[in-house]
Protein backbone atom coordinates (compact mmCIF):
# COMPACT_ATOMS: atom_id res chain seq x y z
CA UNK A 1 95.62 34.25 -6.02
CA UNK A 2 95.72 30.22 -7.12
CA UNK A 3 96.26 29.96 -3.58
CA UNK A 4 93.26 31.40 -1.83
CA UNK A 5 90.78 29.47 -4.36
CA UNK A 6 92.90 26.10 -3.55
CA UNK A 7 92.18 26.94 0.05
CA UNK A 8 88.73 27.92 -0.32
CA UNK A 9 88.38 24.48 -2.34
CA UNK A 10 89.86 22.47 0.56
CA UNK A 11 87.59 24.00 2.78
CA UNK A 12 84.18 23.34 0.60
CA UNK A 13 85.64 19.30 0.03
CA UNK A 14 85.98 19.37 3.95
CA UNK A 15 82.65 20.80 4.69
CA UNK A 16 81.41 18.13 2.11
CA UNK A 17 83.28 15.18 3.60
CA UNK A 18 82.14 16.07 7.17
CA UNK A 19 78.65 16.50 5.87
CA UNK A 20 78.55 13.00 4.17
CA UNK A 21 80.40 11.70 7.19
CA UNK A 22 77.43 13.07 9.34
CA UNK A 23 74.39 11.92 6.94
CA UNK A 24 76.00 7.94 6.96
CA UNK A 25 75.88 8.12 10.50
CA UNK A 26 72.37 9.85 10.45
CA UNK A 27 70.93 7.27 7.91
CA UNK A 28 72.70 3.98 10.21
CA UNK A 29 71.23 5.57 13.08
CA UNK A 30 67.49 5.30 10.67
CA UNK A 31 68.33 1.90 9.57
CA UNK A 32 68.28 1.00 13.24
CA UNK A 33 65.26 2.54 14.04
CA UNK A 34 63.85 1.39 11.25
CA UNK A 35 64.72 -2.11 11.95
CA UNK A 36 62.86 -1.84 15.46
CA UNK A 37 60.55 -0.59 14.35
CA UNK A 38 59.35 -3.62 11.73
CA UNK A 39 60.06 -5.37 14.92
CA UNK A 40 57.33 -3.72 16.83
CA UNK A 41 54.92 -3.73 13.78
CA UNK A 42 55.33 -7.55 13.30
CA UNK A 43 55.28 -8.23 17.61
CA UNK A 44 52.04 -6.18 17.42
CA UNK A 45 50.59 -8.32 14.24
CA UNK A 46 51.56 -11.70 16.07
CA UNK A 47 49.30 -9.95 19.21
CA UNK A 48 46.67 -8.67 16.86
CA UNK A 49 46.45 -12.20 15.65
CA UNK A 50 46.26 -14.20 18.87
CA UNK A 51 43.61 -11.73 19.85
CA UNK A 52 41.72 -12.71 17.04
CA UNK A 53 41.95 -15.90 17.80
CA UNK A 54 40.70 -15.49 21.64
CA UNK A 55 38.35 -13.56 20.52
CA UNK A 56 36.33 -16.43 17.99
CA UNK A 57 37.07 -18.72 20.93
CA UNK A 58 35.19 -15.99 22.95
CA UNK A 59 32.50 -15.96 20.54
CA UNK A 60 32.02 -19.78 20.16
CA UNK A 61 32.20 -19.98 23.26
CA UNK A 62 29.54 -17.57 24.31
CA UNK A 63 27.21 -19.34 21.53
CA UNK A 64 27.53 -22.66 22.92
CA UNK A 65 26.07 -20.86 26.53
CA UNK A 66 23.57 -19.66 24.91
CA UNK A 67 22.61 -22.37 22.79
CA UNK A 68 22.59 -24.12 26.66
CA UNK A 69 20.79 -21.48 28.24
CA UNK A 70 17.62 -21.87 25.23
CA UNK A 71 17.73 -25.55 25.71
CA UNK A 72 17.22 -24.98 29.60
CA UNK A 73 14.37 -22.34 28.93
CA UNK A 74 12.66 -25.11 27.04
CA UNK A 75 12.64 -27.13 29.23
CA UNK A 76 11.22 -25.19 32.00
CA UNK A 77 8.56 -24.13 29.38
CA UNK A 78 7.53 -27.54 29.25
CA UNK A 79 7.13 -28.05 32.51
């Protein structure tokens, strides 16, 4: 009778050891994932900032035109 519970045992320790076995490799395969990820979040941050950047260039830029284009209007309006 000993028998058949120490084989019953062995059986739950191996289903227990092939389950941790397979959750370390599930949470290495997360860590990787996880790792790209925080790459892609911190690429698209980098891109979220140079856009930001263009995009107050834009703006200045466009304000200087227009700061041209009243100048030019005045100056027609004078004539």
């Amino acid at each position: 009778m000993s028998f058949e519970v120490f084989e019953k045992l062995e059986a739950k320790v191996q289903q227990a050891i092939d389950t941790i076995t397979l959750l370390q490799m599930e949470i290495e395969e997360l860590k990787e994932k996880n790792s790209a990820l925080a790459q892609e979040v911190q690429s698209a941050a980098g891109n979220h900032e140079a856009l930001a950047r263009e995009n107050q260039q834009l703006k200045e830029e466009q304000h200087l035109w227009q700061d041209r284009l009243r100048a030019l209007l005045g100056k027609m309006e004078e004539v």
